[in-house]
Protein backbone atom coordinates (compact mmCIF):
# COMPACT_ATOMS: atom_id res chain seq x y z
CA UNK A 1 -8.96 -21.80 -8.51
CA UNK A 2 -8.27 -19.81 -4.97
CA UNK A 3 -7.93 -16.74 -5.10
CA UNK A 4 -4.37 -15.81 -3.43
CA UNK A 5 -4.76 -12.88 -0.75
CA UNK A 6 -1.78 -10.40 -0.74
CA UNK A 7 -1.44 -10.45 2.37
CA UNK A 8 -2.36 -12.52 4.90
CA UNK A 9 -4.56 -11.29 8.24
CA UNK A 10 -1.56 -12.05 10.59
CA UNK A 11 0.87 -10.39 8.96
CA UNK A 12 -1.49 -7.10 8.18
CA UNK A 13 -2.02 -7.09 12.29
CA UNK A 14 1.62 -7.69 12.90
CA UNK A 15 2.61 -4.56 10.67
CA UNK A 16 -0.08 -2.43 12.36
CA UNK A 17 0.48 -3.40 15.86
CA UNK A 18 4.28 -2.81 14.98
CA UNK A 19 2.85 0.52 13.65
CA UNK A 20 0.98 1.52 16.61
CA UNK A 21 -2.09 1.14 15.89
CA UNK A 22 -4.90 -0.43 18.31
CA UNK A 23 -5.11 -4.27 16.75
CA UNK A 24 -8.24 -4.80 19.04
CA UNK A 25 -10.00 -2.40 17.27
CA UNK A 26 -13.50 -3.12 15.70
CA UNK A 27 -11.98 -1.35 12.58
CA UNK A 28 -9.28 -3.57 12.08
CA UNK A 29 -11.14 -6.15 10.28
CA UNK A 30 -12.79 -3.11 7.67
CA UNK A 31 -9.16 -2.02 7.67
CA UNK A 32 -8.01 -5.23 6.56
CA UNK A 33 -10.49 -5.87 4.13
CA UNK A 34 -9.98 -2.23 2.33
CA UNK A 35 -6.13 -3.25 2.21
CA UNK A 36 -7.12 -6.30 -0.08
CA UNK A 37 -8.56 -4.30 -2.28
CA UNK A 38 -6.04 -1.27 -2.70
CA UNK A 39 -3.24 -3.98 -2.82
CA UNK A 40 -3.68 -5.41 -6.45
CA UNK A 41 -3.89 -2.09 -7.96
CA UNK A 42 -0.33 -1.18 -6.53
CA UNK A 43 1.01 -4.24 -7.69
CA UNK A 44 0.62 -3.18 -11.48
CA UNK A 45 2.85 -0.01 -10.30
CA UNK A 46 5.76 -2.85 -9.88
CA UNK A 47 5.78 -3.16 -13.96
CA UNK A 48 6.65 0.18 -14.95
CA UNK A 49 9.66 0.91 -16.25
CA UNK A 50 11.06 3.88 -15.02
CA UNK A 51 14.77 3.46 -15.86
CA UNK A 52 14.82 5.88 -18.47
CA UNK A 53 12.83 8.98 -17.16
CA UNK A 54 14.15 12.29 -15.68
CA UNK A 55 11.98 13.17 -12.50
CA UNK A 56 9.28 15.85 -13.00
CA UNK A 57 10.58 18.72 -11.64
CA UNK A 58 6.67 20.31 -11.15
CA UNK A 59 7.98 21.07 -7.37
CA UNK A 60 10.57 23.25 -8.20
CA UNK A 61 9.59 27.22 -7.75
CA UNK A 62 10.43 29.45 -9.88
CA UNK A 63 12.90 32.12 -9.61
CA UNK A 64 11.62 35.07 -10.92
C-alpha cells in the first residue's frame, strides 16, 4: 500500500514561492521533507470537537 503524501512537492513550492520565500534554495528540499512530517500530526487536530468549550481566558490581565 502507498503511502499518500499530504502534500505534494509542487504545491509545497507553489505556496512558498507565493510566500516569498527563495524556491531555489538548497533548503527547500529539507524544508519540504520536515513539512511531511509535521503534517500528519496536525491532521489529528481536525477531530477535536471544540463546539462546546468557552475559550481560555489565560491572556486576560488582571485588574487589581
Amino acid at each position: 500500500m502507498a503511502v499518500e503524501h499530504p502534500m505534494s512537492k509542487e504545491t509545497f513550492l507553489h505556496i512558498a514561492e507565493t510566500s516569498g520565500l527563495d524556491v531555489t534554495s538548497p533548503h527547500m528540499e529539507e524544508l519540504y521533507t520536515y513539512l511531511l512530517s509535521v503534517l500528519p500530526g496536525l491532521k489529528i487536530s481536525q477531530d477535536v470537537n471544540v463546539v462546546d468549550l468557552e475559550p481560555a481566558m489565560i491572556f486576560c490581565l488582571s485588574r487589581e
